[in-house]
Protein backbone atom coordinates (compact mmCIF):
# COMPACT_ATOMS: atom_id res chain seq x y z
CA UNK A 1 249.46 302.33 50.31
CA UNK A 2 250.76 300.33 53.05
CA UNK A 3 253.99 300.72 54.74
CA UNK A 4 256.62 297.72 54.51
CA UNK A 5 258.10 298.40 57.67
CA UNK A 6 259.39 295.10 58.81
CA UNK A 7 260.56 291.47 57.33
CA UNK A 8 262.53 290.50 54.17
CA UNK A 9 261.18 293.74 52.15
CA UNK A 10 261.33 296.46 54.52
CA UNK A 11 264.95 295.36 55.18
CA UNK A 12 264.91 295.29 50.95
CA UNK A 13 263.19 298.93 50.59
CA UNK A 14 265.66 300.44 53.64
CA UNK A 15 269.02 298.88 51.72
CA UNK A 16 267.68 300.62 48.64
CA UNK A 17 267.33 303.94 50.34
CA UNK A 18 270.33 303.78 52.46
CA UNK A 19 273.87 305.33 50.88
CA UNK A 20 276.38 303.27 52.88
CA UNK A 21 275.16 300.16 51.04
CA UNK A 22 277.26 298.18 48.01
CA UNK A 23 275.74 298.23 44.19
CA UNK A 24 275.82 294.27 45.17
CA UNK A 25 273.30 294.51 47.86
CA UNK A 26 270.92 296.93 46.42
CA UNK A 27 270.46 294.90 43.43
CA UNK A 28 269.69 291.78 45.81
CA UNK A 29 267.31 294.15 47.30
CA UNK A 30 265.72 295.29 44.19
CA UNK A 31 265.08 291.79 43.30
CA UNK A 32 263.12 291.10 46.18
CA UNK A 33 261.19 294.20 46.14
CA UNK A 34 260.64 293.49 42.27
CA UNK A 35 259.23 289.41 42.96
CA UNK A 36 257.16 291.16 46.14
CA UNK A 37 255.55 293.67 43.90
CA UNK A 38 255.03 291.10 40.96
CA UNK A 39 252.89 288.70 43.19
CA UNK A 40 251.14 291.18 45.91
CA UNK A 41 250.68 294.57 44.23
């Protein structure tokens, strides 16, 4: 599987991962990961 390193989801998949950020801005970031993985994957 390929690596999302850079770009809108990479920035997405590191918010997700990362502790310091807000419930508000991981569930921006799961949106876009969710609507990236709906029309690629």
């Amino acid at each position: 599987m390929k690596r999302h390193s850079g770009g809108k989801v990479g920035k997405a998949g590191r918010t997700l991962s990362s502790k310091k950020s807000s419930k508000k801005q991981k569930s921006g970031a799961a949106k876009v990961l969710k609507k990236h993985q709906d029309e690629k994957h």
